[in-house]
N, C-alpha and C. Protein backbone atom coordinates (compact mmCIF):
# COMPACT_ATOMS: atom_id res chain seq x y z
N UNK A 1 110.11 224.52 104.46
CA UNK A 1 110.24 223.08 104.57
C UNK A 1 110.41 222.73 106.05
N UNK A 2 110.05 221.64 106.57
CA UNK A 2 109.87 220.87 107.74
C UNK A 2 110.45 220.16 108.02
N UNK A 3 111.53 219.66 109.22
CA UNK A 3 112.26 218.60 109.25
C UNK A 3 111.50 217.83 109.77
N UNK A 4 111.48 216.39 108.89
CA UNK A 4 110.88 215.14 108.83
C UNK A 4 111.79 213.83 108.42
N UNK A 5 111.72 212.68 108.15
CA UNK A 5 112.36 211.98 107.67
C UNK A 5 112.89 211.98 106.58
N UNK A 6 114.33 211.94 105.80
CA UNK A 6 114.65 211.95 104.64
C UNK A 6 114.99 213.52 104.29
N UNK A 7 115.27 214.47 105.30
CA UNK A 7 115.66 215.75 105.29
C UNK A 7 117.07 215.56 106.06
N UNK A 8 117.84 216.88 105.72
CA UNK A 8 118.72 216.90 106.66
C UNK A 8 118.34 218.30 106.95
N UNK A 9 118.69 218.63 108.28
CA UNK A 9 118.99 220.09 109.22
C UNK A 9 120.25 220.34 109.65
N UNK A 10 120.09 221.08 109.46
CA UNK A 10 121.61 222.18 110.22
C UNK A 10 121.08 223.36 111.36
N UNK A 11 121.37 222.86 112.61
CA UNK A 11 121.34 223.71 113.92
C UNK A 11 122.20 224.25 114.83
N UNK A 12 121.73 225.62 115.18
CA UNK A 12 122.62 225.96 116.15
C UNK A 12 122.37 225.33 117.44
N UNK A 13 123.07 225.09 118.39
CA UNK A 13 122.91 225.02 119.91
C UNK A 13 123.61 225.58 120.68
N UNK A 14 123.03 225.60 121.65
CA UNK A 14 124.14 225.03 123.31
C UNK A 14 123.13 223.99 124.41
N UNK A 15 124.40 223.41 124.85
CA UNK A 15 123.74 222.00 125.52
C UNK A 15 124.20 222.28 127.08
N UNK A 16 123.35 222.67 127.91
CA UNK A 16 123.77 222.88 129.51
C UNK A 16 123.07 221.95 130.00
N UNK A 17 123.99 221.58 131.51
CA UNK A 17 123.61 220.38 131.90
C UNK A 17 122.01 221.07 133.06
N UNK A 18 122.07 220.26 134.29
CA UNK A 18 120.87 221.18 134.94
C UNK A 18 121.48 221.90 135.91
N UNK A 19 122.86 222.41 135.92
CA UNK A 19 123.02 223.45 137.16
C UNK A 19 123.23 224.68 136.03
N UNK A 20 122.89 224.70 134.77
CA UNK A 20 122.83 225.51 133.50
C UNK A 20 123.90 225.81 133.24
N UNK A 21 125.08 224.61 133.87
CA UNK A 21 126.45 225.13 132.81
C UNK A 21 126.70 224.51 131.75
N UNK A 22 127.24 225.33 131.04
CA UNK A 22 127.52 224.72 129.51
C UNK A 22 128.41 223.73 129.23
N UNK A 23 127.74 222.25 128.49
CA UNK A 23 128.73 221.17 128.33
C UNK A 23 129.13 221.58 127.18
N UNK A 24 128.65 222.34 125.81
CA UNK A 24 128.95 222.21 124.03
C UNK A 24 128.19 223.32 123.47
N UNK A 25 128.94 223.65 122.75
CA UNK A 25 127.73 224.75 122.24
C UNK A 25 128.59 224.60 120.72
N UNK A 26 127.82 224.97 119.28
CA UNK A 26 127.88 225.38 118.44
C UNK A 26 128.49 226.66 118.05
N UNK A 27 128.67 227.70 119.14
CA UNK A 27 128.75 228.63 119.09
C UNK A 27 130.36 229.01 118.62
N UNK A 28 130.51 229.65 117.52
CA UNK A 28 131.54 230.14 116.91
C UNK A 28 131.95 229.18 115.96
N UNK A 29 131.14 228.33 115.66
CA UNK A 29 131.79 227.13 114.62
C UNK A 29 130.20 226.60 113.84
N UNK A 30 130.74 225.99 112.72
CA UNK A 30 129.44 225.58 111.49
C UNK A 30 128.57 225.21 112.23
N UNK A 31 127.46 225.09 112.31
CA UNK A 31 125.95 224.41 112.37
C UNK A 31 125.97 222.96 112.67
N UNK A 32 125.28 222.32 113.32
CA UNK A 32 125.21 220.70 113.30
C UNK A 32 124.24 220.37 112.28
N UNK A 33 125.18 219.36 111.33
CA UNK A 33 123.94 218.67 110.47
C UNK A 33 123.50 217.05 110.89
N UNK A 34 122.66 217.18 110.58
CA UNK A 34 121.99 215.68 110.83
C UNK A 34 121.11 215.22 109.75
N UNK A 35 121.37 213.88 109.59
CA UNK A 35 119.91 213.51 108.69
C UNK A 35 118.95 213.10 109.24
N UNK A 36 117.81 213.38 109.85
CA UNK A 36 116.86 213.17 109.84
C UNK A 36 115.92 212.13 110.04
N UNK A 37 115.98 211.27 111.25
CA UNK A 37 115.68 209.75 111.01
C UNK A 37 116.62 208.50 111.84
N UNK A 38 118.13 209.16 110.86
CA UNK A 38 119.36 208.04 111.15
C UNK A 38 119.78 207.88 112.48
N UNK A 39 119.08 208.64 113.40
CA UNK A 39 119.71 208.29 114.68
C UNK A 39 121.43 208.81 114.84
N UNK A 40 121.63 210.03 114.17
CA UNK A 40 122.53 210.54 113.99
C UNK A 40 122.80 211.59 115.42
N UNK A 41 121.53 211.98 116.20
CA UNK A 41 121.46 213.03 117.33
C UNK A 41 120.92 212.32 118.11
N UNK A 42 120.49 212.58 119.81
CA UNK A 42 120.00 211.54 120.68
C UNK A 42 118.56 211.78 120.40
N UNK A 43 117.88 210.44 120.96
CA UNK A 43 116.60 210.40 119.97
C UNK A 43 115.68 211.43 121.12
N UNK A 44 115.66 211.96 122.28
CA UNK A 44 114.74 213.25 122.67
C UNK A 44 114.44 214.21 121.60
N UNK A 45 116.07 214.59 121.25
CA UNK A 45 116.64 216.03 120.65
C UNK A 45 115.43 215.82 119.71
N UNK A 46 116.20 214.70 118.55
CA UNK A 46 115.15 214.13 117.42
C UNK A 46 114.04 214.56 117.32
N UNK A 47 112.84 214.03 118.01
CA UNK A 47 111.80 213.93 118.22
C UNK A 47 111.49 214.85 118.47
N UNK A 48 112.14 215.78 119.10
CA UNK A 48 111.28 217.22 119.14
C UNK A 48 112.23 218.56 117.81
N UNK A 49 113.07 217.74 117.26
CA UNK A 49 113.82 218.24 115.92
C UNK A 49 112.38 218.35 114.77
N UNK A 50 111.66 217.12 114.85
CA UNK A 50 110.30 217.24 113.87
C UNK A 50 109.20 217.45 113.87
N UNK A 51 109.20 218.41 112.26
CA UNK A 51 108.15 219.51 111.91
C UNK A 51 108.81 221.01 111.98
N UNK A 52 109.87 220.99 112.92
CA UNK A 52 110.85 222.55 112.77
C UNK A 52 110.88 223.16 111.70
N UNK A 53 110.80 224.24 111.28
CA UNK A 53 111.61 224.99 110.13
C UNK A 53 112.16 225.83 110.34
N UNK A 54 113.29 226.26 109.15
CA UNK A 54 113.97 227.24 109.34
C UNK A 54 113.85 228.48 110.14
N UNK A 55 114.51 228.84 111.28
CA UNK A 55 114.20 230.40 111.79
C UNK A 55 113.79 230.11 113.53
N UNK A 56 113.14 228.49 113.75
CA UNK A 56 112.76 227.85 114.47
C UNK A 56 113.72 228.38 116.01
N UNK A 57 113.34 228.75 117.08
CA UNK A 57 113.80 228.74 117.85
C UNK A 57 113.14 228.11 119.45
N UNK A 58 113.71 227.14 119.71
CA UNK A 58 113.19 226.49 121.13
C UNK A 58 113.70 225.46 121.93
N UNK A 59 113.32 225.47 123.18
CA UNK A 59 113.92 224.62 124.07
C UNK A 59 113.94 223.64 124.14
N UNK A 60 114.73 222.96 124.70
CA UNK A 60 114.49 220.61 124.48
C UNK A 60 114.99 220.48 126.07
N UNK A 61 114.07 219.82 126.60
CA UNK A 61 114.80 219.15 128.33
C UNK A 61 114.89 217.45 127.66
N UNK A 62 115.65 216.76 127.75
CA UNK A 62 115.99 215.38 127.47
C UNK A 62 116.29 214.47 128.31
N UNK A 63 115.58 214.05 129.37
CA UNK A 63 115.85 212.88 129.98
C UNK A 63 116.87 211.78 129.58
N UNK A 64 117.58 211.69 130.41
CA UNK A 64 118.67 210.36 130.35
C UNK A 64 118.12 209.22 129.41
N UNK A 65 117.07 209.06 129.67
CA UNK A 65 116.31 207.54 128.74
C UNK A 65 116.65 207.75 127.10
N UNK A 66 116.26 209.49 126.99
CA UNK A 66 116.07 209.54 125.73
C UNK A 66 117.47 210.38 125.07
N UNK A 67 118.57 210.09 125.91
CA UNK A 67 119.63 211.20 125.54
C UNK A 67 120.94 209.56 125.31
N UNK A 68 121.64 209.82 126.56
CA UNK A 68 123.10 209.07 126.71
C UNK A 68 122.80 207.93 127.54
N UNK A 69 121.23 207.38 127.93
CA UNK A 69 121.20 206.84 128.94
C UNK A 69 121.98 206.33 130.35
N UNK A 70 120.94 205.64 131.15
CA UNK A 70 121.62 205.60 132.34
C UNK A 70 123.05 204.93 132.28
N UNK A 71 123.56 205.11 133.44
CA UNK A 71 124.95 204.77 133.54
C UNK A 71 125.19 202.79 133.56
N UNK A 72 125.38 202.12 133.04
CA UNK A 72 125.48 200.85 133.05
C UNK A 72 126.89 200.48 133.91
N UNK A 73 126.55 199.46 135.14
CA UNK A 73 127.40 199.27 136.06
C UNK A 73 128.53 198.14 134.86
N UNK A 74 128.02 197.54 134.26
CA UNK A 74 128.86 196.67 133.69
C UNK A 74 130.47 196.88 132.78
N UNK A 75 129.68 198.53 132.57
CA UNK A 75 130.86 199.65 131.92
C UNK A 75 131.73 200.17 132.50
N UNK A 76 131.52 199.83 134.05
CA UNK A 76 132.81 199.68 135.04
C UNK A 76 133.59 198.58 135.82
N UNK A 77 134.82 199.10 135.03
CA UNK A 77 135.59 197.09 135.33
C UNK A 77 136.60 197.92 136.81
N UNK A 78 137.38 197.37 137.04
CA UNK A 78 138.56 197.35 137.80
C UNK A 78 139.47 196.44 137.50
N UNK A 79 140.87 197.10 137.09
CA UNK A 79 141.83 196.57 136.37
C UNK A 79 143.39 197.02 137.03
N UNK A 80 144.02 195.77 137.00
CA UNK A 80 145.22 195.98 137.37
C UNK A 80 146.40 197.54 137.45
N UNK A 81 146.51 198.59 137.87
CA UNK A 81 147.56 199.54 137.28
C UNK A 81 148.26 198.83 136.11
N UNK A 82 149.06 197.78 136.11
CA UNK A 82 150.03 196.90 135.50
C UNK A 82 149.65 197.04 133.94
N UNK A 83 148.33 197.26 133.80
CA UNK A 83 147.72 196.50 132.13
C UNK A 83 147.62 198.43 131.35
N UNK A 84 148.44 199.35 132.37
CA UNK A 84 148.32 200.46 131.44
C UNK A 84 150.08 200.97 131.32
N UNK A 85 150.86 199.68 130.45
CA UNK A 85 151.89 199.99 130.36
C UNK A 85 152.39 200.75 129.74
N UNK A 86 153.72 201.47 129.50
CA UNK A 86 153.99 202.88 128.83
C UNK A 86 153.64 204.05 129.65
N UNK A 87 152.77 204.19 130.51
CA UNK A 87 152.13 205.14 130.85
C UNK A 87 152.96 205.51 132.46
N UNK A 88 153.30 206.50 132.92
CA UNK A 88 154.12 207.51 133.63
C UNK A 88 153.41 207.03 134.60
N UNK A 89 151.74 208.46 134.38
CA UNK A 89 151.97 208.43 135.94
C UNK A 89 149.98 208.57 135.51
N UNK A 90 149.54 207.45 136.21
CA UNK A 90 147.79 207.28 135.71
C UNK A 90 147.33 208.18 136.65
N UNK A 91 145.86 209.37 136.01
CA UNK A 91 145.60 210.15 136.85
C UNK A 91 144.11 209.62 136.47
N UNK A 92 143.20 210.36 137.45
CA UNK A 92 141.53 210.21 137.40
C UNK A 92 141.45 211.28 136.29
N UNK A 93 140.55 210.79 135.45
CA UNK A 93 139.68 211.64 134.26
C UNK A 93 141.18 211.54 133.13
N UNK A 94 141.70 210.82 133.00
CA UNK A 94 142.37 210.09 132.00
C UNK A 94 141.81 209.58 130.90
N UNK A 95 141.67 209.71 129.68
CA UNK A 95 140.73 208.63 128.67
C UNK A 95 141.96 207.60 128.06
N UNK A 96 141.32 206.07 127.74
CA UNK A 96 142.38 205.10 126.65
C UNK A 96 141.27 204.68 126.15
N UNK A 97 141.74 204.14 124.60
CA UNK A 97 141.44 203.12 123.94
C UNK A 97 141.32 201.97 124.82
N UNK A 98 140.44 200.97 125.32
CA UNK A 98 140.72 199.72 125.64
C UNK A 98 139.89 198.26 124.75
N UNK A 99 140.94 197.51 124.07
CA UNK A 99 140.15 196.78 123.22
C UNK A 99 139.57 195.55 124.17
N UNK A 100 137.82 195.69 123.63
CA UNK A 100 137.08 194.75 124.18
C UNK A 100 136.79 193.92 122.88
N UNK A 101 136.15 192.78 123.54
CA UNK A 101 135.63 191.14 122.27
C UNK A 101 134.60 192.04 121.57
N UNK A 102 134.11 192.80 121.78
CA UNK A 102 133.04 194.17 120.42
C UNK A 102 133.84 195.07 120.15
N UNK A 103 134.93 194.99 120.19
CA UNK A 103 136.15 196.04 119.13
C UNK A 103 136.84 197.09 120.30
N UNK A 104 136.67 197.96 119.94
CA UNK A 104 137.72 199.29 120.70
C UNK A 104 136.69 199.94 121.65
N UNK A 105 137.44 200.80 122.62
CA UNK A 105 136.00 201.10 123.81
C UNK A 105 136.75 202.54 124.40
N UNK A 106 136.27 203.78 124.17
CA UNK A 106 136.78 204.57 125.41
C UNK A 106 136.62 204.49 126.05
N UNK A 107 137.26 204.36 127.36
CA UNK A 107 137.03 204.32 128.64
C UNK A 107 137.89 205.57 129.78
N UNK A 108 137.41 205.89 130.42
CA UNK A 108 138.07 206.96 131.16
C UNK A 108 138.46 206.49 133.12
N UNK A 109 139.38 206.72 133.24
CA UNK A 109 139.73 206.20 134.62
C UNK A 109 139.16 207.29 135.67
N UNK A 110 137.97 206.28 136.58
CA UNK A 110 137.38 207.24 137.36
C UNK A 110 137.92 207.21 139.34
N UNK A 111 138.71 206.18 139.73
CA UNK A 111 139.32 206.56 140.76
C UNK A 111 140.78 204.87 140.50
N UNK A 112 141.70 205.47 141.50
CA UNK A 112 142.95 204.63 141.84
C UNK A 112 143.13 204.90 142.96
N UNK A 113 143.16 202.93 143.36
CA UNK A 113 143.25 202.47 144.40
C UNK A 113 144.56 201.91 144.82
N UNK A 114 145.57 202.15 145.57
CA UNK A 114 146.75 201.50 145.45
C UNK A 114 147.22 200.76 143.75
N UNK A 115 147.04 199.31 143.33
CA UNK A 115 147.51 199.35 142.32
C UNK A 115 145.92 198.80 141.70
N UNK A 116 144.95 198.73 142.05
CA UNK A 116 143.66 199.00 141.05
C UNK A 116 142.92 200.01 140.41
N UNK A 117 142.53 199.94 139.41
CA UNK A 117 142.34 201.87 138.70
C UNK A 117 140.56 201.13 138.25
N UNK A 118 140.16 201.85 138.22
CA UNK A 118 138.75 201.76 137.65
C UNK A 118 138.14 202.38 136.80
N UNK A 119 138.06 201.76 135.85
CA UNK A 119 138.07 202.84 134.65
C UNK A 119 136.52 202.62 134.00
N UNK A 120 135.62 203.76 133.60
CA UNK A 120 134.60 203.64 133.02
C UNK A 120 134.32 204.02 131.59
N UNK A 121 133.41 202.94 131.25
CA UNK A 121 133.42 202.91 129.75
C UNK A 121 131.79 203.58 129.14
N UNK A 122 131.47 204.17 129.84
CA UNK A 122 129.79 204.56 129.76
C UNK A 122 129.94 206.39 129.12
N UNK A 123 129.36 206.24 128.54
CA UNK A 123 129.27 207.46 127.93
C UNK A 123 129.30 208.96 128.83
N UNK A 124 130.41 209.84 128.57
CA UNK A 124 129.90 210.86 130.00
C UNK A 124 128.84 211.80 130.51
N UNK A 125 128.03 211.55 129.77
CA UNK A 125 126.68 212.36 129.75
C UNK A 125 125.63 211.07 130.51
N UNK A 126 125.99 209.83 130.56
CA UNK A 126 124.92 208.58 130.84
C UNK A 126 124.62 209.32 132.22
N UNK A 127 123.39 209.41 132.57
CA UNK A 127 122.81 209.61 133.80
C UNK A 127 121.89 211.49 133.99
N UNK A 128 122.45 212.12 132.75
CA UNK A 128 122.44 213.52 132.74
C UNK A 128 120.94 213.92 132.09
N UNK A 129 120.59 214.71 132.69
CA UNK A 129 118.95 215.41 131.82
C UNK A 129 119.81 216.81 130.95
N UNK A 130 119.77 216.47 129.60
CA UNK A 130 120.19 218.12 129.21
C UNK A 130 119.29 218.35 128.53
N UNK A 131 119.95 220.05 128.60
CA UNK A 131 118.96 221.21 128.38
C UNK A 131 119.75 221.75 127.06
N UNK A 132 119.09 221.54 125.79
CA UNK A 132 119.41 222.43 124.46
C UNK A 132 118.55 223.30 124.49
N UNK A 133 119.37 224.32 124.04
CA UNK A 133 118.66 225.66 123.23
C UNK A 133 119.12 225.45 121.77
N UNK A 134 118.00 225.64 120.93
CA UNK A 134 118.38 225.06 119.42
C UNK A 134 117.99 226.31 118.53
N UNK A 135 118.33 226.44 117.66
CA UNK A 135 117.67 227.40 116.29
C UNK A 135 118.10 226.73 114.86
N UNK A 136 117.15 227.02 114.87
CA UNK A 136 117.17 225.87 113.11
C UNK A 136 117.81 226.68 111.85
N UNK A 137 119.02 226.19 111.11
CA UNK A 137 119.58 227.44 110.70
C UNK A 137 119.26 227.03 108.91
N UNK A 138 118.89 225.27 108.99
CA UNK A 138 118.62 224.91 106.75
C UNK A 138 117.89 223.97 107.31
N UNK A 139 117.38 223.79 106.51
CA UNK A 139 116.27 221.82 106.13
C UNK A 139 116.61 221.89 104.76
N UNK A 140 116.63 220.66 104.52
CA UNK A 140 116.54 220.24 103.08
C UNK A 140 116.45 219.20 102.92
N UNK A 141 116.31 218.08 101.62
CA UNK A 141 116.32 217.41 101.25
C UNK A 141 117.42 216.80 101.20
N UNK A 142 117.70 215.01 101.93
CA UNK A 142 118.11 214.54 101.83
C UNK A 142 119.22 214.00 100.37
N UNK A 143 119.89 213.77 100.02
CA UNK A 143 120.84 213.66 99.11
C UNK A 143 120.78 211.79 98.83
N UNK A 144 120.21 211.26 97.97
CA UNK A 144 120.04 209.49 97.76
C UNK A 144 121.71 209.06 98.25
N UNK A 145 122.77 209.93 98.07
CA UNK A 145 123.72 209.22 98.27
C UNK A 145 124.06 209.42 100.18
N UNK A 146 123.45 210.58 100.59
CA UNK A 146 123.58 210.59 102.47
C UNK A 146 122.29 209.62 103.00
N UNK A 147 120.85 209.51 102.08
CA UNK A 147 120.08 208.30 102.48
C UNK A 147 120.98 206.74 102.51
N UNK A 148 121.56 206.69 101.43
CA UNK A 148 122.11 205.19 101.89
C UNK A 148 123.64 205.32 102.44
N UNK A 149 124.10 206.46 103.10
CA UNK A 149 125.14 205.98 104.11
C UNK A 149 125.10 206.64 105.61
N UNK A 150 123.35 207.01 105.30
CA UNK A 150 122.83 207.27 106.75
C UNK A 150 123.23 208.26 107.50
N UNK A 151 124.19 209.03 106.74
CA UNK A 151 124.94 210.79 107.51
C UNK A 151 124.84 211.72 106.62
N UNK A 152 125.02 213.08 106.83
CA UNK A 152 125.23 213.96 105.86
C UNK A 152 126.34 214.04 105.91
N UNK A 153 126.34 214.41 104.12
CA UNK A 153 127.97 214.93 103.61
C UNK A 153 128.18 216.22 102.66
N UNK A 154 129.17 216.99 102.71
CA UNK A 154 129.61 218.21 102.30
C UNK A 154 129.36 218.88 104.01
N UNK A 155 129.34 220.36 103.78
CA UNK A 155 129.05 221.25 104.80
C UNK A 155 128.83 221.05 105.75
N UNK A 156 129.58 220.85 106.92
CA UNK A 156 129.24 220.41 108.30
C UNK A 156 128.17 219.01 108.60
N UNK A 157 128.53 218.24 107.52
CA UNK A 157 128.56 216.59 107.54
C UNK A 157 129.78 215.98 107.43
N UNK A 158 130.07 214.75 106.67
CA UNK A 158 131.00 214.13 106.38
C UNK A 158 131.28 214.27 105.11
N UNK A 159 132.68 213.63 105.43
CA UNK A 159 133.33 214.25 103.68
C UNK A 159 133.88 212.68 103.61
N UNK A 160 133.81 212.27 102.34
CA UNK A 160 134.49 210.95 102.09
C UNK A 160 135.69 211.02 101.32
């Protein structure tokens, strides 16, 4: 069987950035599942995820466009020290919750300035070309109940 739309796969990886160090790997833990379609993986990976079958082994280079995209300046505010109360002592590469008017946002603090901190809310891969090594470990057929909630569930999907 072939991963196509309305399948799910389960893959191994590792994801290095381009000086070939390793950001994630699969390695020593279940398989990644995905369904197939849902925009569940970045859409490069995807796209070269179909027609694979089982046993499948090969490389993916993913341009920023088609991965975490570019870095959006707007995803960096500058904000008072003052508005991260409770908090000791604020360092760079810090992550918070910060609630925006579209709900909740990670954001990670990328330098502090006397009492301004600048914290970015852009995904940490936005700007990055990665490099997967993949092996295709199941395909199968989608489940009518993971088609209409758009993820897989049981075995290294979601569990409700």
């Amino acid at each position: 069987m072939q991963i196509a739309e309305r399948t799910v796969a389960l893959f191994n990886y590792t994801l290095t950035n381009a000086a070939g160090e390793v950001i994630d790997s699969s390695e020593g833990r279940t398989p990644l599942a995905y369904l197939h379609g849902a925009g569940n993986i970045v859409p490069g990976l995807e796209k070269e995820m179909t027609g694979k079958s089982v046993g499948d082994k090969f490389n993916v280079v993913v341009q920023p466009e088609e991965g975490y995209g570019m870095p959006n300046p707007i995803m960096i505010q500058v904000v008072p020290a003052a508005a991260f109360q409770g908090v000791d002592k604020l360092e760079v590469g810090m992550e918070f919750q910060a609630q925006t008017p579209q709900g909740p946002m990670s954001v990670v603090i990328a330098k502090i300035e006397n009492d301004e901190v600048t914290v970015d809310g852009n995904h940490p891969l936005a700007g990055q070309t990665l490099h997967f090594a993949i092996e295709v470990m199941e395909v199968r057929d989608a489940s009518l109940e993971e088609l209409a909630h758009g993820h897989v569930h049981g075995a290294g999907g979601h569990h409700h």
